[in-house]
N, C-alpha and C. Protein backbone atom coordinates (compact mmCIF):
# COMPACT_ATOMS: atom_id res chain seq x y z
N UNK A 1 -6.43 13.91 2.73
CA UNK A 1 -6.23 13.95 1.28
C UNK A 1 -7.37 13.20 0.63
N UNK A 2 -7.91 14.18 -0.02
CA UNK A 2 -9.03 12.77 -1.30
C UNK A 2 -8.94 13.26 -2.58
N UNK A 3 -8.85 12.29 -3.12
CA UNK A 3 -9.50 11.91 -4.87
C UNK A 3 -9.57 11.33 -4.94
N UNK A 4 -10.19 10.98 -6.39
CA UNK A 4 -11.04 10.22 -6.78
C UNK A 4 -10.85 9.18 -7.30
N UNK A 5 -10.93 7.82 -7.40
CA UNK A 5 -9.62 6.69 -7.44
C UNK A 5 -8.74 7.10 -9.03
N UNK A 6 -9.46 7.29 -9.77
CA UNK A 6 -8.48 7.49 -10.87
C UNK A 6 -7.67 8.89 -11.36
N UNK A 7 -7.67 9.60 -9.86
CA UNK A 7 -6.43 10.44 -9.84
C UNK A 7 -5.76 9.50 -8.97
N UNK A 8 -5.87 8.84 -7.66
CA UNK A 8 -5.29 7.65 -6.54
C UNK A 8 -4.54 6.84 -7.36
N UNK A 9 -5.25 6.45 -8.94
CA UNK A 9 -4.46 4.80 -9.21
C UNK A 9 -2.99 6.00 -10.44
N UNK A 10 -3.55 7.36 -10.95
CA UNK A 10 -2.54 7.79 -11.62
C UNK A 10 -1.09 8.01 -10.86
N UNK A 11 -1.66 8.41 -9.49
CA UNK A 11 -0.57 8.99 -9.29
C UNK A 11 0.21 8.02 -8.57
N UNK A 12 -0.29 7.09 -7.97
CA UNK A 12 0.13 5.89 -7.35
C UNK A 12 1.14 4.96 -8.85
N UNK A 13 0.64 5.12 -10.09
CA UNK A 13 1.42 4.55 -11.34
C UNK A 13 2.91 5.52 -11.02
N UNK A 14 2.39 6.78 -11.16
CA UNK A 14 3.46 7.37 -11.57
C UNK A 14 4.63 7.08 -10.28
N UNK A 15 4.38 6.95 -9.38
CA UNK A 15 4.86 6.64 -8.35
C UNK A 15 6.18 5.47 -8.46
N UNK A 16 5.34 4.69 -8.85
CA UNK A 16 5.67 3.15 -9.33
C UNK A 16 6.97 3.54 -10.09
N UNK A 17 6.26 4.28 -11.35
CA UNK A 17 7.38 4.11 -12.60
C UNK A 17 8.44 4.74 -12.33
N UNK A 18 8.27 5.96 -11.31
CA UNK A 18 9.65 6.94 -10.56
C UNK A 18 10.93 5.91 -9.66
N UNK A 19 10.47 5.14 -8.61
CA UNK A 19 10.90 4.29 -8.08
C UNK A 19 11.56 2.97 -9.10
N UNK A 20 10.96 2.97 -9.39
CA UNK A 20 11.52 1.63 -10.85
C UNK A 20 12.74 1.97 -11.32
N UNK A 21 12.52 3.45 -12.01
CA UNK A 21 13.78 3.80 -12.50
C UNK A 21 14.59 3.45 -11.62
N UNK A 22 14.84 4.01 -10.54
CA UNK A 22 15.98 4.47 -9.36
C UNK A 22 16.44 2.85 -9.57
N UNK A 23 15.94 1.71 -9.51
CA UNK A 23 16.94 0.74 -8.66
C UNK A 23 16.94 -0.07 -9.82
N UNK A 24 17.69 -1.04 -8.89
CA UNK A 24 17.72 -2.68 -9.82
C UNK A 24 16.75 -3.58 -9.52
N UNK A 25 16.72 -4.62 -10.48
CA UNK A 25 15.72 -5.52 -10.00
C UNK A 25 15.63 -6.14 -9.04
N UNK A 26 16.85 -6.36 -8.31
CA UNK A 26 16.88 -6.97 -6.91
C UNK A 26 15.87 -6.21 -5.95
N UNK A 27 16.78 -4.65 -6.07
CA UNK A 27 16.52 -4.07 -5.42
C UNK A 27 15.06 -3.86 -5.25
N UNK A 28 14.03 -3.61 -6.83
CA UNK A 28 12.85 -3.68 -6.85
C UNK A 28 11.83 -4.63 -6.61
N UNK A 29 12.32 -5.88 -6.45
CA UNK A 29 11.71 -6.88 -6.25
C UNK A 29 11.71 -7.25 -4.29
N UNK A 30 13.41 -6.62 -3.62
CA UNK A 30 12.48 -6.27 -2.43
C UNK A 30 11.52 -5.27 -1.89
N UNK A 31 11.79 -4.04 -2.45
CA UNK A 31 10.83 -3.18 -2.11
C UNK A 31 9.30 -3.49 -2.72
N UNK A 32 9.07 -4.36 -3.14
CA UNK A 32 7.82 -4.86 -3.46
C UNK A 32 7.19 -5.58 -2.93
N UNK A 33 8.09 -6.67 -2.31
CA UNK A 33 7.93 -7.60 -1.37
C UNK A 33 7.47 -6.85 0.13
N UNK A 34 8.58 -6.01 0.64
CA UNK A 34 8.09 -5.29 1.54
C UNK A 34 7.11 -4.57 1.44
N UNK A 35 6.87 -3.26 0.46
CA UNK A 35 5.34 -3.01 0.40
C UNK A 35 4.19 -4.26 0.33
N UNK A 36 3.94 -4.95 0.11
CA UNK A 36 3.16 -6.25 -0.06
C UNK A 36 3.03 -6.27 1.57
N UNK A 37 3.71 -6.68 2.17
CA UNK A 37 3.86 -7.34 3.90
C UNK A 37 3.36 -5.67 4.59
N UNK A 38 3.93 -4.57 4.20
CA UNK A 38 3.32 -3.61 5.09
C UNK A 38 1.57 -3.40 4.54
N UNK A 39 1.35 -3.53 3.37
CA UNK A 39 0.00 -3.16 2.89
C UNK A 39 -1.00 -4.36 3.48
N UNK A 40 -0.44 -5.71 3.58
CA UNK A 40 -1.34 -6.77 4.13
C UNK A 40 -0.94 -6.37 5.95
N UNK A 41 0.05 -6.06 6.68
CA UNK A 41 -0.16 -5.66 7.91
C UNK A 41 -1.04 -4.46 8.46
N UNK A 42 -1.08 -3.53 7.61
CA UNK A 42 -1.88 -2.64 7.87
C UNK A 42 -3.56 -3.34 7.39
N UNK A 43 -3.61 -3.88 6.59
CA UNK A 43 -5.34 -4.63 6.34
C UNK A 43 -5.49 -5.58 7.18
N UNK A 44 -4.20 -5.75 7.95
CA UNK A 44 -4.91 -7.09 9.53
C UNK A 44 -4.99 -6.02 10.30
N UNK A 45 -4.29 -4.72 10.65
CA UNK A 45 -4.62 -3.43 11.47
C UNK A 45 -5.51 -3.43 11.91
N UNK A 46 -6.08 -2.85 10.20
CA UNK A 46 -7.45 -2.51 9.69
C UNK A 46 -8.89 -3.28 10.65
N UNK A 47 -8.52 -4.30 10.05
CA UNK A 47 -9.43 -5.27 10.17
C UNK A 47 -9.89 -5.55 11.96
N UNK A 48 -8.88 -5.99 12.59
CA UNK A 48 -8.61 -6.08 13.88
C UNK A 48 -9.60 -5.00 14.44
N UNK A 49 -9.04 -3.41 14.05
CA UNK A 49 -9.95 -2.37 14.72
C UNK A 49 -10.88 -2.38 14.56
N UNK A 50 -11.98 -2.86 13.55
CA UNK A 50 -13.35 -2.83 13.11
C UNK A 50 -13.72 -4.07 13.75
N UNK A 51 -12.95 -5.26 13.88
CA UNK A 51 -13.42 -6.49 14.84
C UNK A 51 -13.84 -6.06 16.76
N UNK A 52 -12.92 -4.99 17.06
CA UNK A 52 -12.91 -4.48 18.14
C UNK A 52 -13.78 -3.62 18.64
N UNK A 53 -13.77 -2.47 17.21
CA UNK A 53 -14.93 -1.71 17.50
C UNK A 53 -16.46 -2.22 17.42
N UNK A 54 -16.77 -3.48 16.22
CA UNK A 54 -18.08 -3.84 16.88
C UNK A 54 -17.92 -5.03 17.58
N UNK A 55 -17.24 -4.77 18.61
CA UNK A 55 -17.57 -5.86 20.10
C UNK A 55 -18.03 -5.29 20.55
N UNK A 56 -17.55 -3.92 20.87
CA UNK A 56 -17.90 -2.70 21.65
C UNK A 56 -19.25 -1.96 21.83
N UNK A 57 -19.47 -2.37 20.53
CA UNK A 57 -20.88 -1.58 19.97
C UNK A 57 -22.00 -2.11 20.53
């Protein structure tokens, strides 16, 4: 999938504001929390593999 960040950051809003509706604030304030912890686990992923791949190199 690509575009161009400001179709990425629209549709990623609209995203946001769909989900918002649906819950409560509890509720939204964990699913935020959890996205937060999966988006920083995947950037230690990230990171890790590019530490690995130039050892390799």
């Amino acid at each position: 999938m690509k575009m161009n960040p400001c179709e990425l950051t629209a549709s990623i809003t609209a995203a946001a504001n769909a989900v918002a509706c649906k819950l409560s604030d509890d509720e939204l304030a964990l699913l935020a929390a959890v996205l937060v912890q999966l988006g920083d686990t995947l950037a230690t992923i990230a990171t890790q593999r590019a530490i690995c791949e130039n050892i390799k190199s």
